[in-house]
Protein backbone atom coordinates (compact mmCIF):
# COMPACT_ATOMS: atom_id res chain seq x y z
CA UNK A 1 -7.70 61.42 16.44
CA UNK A 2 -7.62 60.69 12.91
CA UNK A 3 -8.65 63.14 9.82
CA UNK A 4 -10.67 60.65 7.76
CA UNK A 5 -11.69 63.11 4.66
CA UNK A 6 -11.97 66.24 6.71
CA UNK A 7 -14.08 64.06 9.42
CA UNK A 8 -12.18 63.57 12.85
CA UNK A 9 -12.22 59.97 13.87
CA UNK A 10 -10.67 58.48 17.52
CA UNK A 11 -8.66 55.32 17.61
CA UNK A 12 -8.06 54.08 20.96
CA UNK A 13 -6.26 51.14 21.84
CA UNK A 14 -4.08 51.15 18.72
CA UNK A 15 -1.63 48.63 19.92
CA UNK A 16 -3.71 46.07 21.16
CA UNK A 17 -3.56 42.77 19.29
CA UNK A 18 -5.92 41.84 17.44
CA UNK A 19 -4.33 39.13 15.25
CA UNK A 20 -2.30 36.93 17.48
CA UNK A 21 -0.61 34.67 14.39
CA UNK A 22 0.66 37.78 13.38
CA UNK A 23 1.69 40.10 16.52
CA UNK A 24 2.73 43.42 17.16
CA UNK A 25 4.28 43.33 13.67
CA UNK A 26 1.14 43.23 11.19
CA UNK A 27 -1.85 42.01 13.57
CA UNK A 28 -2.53 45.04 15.80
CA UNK A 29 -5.76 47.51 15.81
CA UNK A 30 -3.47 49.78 14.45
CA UNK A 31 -2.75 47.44 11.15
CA UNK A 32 -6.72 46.82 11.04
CA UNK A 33 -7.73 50.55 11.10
CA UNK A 34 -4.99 51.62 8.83
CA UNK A 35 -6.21 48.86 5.77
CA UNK A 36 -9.58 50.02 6.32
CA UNK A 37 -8.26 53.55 6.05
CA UNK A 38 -6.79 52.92 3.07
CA UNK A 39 -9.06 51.00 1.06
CA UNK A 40 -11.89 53.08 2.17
CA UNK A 41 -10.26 57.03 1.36
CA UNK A 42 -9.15 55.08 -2.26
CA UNK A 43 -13.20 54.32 -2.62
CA UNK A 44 -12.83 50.17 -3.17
CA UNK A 45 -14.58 49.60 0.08
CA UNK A 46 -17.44 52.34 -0.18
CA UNK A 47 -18.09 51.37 -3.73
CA UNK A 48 -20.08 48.01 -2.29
CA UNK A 49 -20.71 49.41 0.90
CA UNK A 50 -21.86 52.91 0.49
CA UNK A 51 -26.02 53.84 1.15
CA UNK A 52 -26.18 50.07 2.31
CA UNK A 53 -27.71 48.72 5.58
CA UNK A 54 -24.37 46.78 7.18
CA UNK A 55 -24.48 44.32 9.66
CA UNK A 56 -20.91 44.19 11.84
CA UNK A 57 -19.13 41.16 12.82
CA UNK A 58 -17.09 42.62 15.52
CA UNK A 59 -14.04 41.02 17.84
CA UNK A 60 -12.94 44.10 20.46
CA UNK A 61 -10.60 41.92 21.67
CA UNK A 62 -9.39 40.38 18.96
CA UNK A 63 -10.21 37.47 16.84
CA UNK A 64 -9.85 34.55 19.17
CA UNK A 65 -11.82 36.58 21.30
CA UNK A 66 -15.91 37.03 21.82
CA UNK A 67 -17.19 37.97 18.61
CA UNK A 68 -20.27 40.26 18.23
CA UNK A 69 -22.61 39.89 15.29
CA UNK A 70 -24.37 43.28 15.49
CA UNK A 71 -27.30 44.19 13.08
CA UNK A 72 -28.17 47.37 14.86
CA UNK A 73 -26.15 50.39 14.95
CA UNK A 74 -25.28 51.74 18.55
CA UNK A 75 -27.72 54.12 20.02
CA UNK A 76 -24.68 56.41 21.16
CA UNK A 77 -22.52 57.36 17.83
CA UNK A 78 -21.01 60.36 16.42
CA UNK A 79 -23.01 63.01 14.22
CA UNK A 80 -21.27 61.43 10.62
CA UNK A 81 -22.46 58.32 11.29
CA UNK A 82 -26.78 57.47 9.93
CA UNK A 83 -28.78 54.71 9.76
CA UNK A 84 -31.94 53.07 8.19
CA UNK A 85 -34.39 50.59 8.64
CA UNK A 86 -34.46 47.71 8.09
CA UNK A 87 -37.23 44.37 8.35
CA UNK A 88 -36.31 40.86 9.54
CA UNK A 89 -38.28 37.81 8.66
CA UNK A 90 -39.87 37.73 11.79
CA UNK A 91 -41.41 41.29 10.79
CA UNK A 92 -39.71 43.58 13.31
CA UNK A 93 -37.81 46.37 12.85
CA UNK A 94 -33.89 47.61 13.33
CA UNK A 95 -32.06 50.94 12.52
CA UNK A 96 -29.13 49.36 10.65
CA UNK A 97 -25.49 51.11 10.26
CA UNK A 98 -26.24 53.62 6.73
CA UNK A 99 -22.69 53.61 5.62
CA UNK A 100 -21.86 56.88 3.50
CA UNK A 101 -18.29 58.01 4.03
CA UNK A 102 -14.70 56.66 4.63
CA UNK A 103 -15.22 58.02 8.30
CA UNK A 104 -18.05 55.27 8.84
CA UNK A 105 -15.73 52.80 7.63
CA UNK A 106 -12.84 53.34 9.77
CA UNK A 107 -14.99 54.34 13.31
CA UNK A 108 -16.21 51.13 13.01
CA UNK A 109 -13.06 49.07 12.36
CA UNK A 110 -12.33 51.21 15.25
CA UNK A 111 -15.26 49.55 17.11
CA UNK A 112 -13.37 46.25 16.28
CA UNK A 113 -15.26 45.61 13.11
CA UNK A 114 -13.20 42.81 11.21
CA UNK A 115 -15.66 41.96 8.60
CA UNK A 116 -18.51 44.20 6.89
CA UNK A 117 -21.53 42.45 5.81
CA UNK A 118 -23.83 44.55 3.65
CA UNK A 119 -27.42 43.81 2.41
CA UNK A 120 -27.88 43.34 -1.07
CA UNK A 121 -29.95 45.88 -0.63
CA UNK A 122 -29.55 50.04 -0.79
CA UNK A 123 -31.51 51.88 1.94
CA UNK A 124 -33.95 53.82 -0.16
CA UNK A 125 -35.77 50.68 -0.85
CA UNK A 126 -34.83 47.69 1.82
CA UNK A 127 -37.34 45.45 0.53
CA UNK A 128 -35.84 44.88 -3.42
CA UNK A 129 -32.59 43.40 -3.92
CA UNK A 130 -30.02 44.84 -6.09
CA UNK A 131 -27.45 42.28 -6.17
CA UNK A 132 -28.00 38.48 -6.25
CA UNK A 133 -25.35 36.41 -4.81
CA UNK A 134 -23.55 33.29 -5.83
CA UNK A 135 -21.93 31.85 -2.37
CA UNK A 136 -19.53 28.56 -3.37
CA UNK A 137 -19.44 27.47 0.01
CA UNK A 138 -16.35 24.39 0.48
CA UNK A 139 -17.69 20.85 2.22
CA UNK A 140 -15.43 18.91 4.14
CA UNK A 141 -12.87 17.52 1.85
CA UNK A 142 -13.32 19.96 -1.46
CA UNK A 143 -11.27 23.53 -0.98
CA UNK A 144 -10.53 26.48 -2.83
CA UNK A 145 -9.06 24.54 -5.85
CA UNK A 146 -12.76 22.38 -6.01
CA UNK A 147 -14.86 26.16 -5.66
CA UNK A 148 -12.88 27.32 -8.62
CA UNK A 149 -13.51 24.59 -10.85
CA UNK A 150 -17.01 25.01 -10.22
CA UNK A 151 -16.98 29.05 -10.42
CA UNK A 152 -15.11 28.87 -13.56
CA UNK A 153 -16.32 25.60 -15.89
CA UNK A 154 -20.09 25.43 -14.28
CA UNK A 155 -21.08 28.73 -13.37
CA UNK A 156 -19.64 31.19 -15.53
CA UNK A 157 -20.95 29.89 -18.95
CA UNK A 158 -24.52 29.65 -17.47
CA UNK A 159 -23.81 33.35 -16.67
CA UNK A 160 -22.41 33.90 -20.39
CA UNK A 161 -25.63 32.39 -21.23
CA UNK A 162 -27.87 34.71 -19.37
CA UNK A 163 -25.97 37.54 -20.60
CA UNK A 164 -24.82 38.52 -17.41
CA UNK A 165 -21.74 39.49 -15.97
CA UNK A 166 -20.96 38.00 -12.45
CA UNK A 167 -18.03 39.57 -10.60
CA UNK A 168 -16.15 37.05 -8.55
CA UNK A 169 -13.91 37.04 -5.07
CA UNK A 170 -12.47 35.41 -2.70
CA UNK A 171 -14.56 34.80 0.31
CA UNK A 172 -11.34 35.24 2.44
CA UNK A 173 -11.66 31.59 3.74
CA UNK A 174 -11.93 28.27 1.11
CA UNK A 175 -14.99 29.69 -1.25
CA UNK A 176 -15.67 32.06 -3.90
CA UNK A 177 -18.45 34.59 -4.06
CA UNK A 178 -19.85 35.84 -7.19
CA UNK A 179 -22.43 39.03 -7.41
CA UNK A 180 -24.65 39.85 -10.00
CA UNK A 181 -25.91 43.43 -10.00
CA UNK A 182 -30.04 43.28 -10.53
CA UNK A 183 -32.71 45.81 -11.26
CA UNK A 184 -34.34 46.30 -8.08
CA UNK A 185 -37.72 45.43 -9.10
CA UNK A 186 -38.42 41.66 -6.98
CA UNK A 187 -38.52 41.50 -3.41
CA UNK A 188 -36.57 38.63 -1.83
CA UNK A 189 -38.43 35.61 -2.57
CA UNK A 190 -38.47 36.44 -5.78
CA UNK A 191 -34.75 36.61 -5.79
CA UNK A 192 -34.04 34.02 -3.39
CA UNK A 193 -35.88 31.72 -6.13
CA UNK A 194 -33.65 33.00 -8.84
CA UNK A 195 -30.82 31.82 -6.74
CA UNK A 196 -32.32 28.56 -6.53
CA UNK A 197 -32.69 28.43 -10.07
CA UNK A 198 -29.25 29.34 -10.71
CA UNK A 199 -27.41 26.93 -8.21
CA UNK A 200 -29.65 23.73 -9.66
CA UNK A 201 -28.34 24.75 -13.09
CA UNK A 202 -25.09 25.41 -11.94
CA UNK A 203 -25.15 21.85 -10.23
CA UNK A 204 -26.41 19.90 -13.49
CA UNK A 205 -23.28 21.12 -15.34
CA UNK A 206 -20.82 20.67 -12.46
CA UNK A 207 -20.37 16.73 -13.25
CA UNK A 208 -21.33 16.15 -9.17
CA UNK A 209 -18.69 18.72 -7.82
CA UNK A 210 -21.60 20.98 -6.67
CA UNK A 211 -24.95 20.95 -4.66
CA UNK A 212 -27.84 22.61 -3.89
CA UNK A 213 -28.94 20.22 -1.07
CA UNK A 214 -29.28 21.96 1.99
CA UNK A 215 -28.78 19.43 4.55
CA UNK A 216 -25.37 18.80 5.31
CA UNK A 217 -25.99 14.67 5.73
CA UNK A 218 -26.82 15.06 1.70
CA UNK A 219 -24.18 17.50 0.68
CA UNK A 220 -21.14 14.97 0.26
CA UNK A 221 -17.63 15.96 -0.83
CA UNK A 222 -18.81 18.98 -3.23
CA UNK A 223 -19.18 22.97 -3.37
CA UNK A 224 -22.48 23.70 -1.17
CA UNK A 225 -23.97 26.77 -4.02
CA UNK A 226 -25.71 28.83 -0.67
CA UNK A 227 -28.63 29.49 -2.21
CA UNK A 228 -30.49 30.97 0.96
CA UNK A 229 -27.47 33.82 0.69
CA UNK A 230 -30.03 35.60 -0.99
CA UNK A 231 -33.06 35.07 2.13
CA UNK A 232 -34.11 38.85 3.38
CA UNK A 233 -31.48 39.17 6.49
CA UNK A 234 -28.64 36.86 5.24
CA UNK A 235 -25.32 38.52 4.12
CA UNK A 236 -22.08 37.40 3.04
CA UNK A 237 -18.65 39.70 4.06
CA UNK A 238 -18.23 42.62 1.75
CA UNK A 239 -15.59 42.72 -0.88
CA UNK A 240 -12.12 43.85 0.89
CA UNK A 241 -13.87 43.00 4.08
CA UNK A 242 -10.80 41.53 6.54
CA UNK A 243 -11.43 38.18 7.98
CA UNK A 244 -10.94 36.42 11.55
CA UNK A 245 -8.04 33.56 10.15
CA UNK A 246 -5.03 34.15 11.54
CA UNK A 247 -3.53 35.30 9.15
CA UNK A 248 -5.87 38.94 8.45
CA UNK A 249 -6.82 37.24 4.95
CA UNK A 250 -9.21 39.84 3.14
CA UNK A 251 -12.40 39.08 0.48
CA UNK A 252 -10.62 40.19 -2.44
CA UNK A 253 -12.30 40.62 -5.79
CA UNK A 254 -10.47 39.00 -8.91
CA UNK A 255 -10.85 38.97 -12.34
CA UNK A 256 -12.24 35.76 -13.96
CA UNK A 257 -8.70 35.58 -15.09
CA UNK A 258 -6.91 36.03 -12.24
CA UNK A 259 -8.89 33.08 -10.41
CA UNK A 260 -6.72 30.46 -12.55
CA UNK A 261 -4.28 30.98 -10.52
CA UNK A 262 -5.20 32.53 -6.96
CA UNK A 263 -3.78 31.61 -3.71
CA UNK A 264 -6.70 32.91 -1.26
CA UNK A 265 -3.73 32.87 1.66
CA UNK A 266 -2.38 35.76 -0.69
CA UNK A 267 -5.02 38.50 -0.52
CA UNK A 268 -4.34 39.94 3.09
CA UNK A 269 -4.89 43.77 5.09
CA UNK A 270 -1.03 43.74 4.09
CA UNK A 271 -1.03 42.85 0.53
CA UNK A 272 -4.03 43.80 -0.85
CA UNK A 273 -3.68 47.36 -0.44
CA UNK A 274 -0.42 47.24 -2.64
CA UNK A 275 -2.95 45.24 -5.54
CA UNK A 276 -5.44 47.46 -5.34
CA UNK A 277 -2.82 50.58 -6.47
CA UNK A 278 -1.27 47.87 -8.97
CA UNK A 279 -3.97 46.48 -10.94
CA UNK A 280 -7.02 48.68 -9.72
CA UNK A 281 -10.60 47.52 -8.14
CA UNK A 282 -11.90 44.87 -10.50
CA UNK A 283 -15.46 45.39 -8.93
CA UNK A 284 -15.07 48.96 -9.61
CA UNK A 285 -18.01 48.63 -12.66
CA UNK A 286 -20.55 46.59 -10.36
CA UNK A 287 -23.14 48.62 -10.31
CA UNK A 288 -22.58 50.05 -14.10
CA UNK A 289 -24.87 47.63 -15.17
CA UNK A 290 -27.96 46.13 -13.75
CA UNK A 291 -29.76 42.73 -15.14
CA UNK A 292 -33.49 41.56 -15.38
CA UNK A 293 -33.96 38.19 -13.34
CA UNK A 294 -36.83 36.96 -15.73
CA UNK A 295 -34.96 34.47 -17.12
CA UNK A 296 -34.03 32.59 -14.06
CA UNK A 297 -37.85 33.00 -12.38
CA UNK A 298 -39.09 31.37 -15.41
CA UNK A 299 -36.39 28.27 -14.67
CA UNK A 300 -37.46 28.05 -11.02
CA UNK A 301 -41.19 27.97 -12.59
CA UNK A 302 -39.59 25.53 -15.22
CA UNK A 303 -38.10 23.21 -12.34
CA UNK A 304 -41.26 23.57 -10.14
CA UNK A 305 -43.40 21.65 -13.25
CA UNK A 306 -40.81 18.73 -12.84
CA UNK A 307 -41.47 18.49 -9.29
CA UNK A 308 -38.53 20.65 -7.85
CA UNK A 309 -39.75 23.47 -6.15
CA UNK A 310 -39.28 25.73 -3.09
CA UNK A 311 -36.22 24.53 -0.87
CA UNK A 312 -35.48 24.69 3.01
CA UNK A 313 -34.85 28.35 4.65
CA UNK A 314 -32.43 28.90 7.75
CA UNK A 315 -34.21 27.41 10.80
CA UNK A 316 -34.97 30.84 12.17
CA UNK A 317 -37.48 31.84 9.43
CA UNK A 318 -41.03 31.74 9.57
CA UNK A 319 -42.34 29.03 7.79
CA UNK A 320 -42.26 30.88 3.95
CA UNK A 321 -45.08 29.88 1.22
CA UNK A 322 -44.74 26.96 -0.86
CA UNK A 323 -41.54 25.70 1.30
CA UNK A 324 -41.44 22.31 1.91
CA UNK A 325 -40.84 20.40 5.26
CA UNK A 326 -37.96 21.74 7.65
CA UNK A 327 -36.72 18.26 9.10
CA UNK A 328 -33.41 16.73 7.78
CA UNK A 329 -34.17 13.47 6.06
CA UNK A 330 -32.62 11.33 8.31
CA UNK A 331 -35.37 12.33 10.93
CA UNK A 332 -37.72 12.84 8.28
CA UNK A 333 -40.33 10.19 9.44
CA UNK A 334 -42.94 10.20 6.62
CA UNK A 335 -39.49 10.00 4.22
CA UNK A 336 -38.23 6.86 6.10
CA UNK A 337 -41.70 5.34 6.14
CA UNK A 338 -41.70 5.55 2.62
């Protein structure tokens, strides 16, 4: 049993492998829990997970082993541990995990959470965003080195230009994600067409290293800006959320500075903890500040005049107003007749 803040919390199996690459040495339960631990009691984690409904991307035996996406929180769970509801596109109903306390954190790393993903969303009001998300999403042949260039010389002076002020990490694979903190006053279309607005911006300054498109036949060799990130049930891993590489790497938020010259293979459950008591939590101020999407809603409305509108959602959404057809363009037989 662990004390987690005065809250008793049960690890079982703490020797049990869970990152093969790295053995008994660095990649066991044990190694998971304790990061977790740490960067949860030390409030980094909490900060963009606390009173937020939390989807789990689970691997109880390890990540080369079944993985279980889980968007409702177990029906059997101790008394610490609340939930709220939350609505999918297809209009039904979950109780989602209501993280509010270190405790949550680590009983469900014990649960063999490796990755957090949080709505952008805070559980007294499920249906407005409070965070719109920038997901730089690597095609085949572009990497981390082709996400920063586009983070750092495409989308960061259209943020300067808003006024806003986008905090940026690692995704713990190839990308970069960037949040901006919102006022909560659109509901998700309205946000998810900010995002669109945003990425075809982003993508007219990016001299071709970016797209919007979301078909992967027209994507090419260039950073995919995720645009549907910001669709009502779509999440991206929480910063200092632990990912399934072999090597335990860990969404770690940077400075814009400290992009220039970051390694993603650096940020790790065994180095970041070290950087976080260095340099402190550069997302510590996220939610200080909170900025009026106006602007980019009167782009999209902009871009809509010019004959670029709504774009594609995820193939299982109900078919959303104003969105155009759902067929790639290569089976797209009106397109070819054309």
């Amino acid at each position: 049993m662990l004390d987690i803040d005065g809250i008793e919390v049960r690890l079982s199996n703490p020797d049990k492998i869970y990152y093969p690459a790295l053995g008994s040495k660095g990649g066991t339960k044990r190694h998971l829990v304790d990061y977790y631990r740490t960067v949860a009691e030390r409030g980094a984690i909490l900060a963009v997970l606390r009173d937020r409904p939390t989807n789990l991307q689970r691997f109880p035996d390890g990540v080369e082993g079944e993985e279980i996406y889980q968007k409702r929180v177990p029906a059997r769970r101790p008394h610490h541990v609340e939930s709220c509801t939350v609505t999918f596109p297809s209009g039904r109903t979950a109780e989602a995990l209501r993280v509010r306390s270190a405790a949550d954190v680590v009983w469900a790393a014990n649960l063999g959470t490796v990755t957090f993903h949080p709505w952008p969303v805070v559980c007294r009001d499920t249906d407005r965003p409070d965070e719109l998300r920038v997901d730089l999403d690597p095609q085949p042949g572009t990497g981390f080195a082709e996400a920063r260039i586009v983070a750092r010389d495409a989308l960061l002076p259209v943020l300067n230009e808003l006024g806003y002020e986008g905090f940026v990490k690692t995704s713990g694979g190839r990308g970069l994600h960037v949040t901006i903190p919102i006022e909560p006053k659109w509901d998700f279309i309205e946000v998810r067409r900010a995002g669109i607005a945003l990425a075809r911006e982003v993508v007219r300054r990016s001299e071709d290293l970016a797209t919007a498109a979301w078909w992967k036949e027209e994507r090419g060799n260039r950073i995919f800006l995720d645009y549907n990130q910001n669709a009502r049930d779509r999440t991206v891993a929480s910063a200092y959320s632990a990912r399934k590489t072999p090597i335990a790497t860990v969404s770690a938020p940077l400075t814009w500075d400290e992009i220039n010259d970051a390694d993603a293979d650096d940020f790790t459950i065994a180095t970041v903890p070290a950087l976080l008591s260095e340099r402190g939590d550069p997302h510590a101020d996220l939610h200080k500040t909170s900025y009026s999407i106006q602007t980019l809603l009167d782009w999209f409305a902009r871009d809509e005049e010019q004959g670029e509108g709504e774009l594609p959602y995820p193939p299982n959404y109900p078919k959303m107003p104003g969105e155009p057809k759902r067929v790639q363009p290569s089976r797209d037989r009106d397109r070819l007749r054309d």
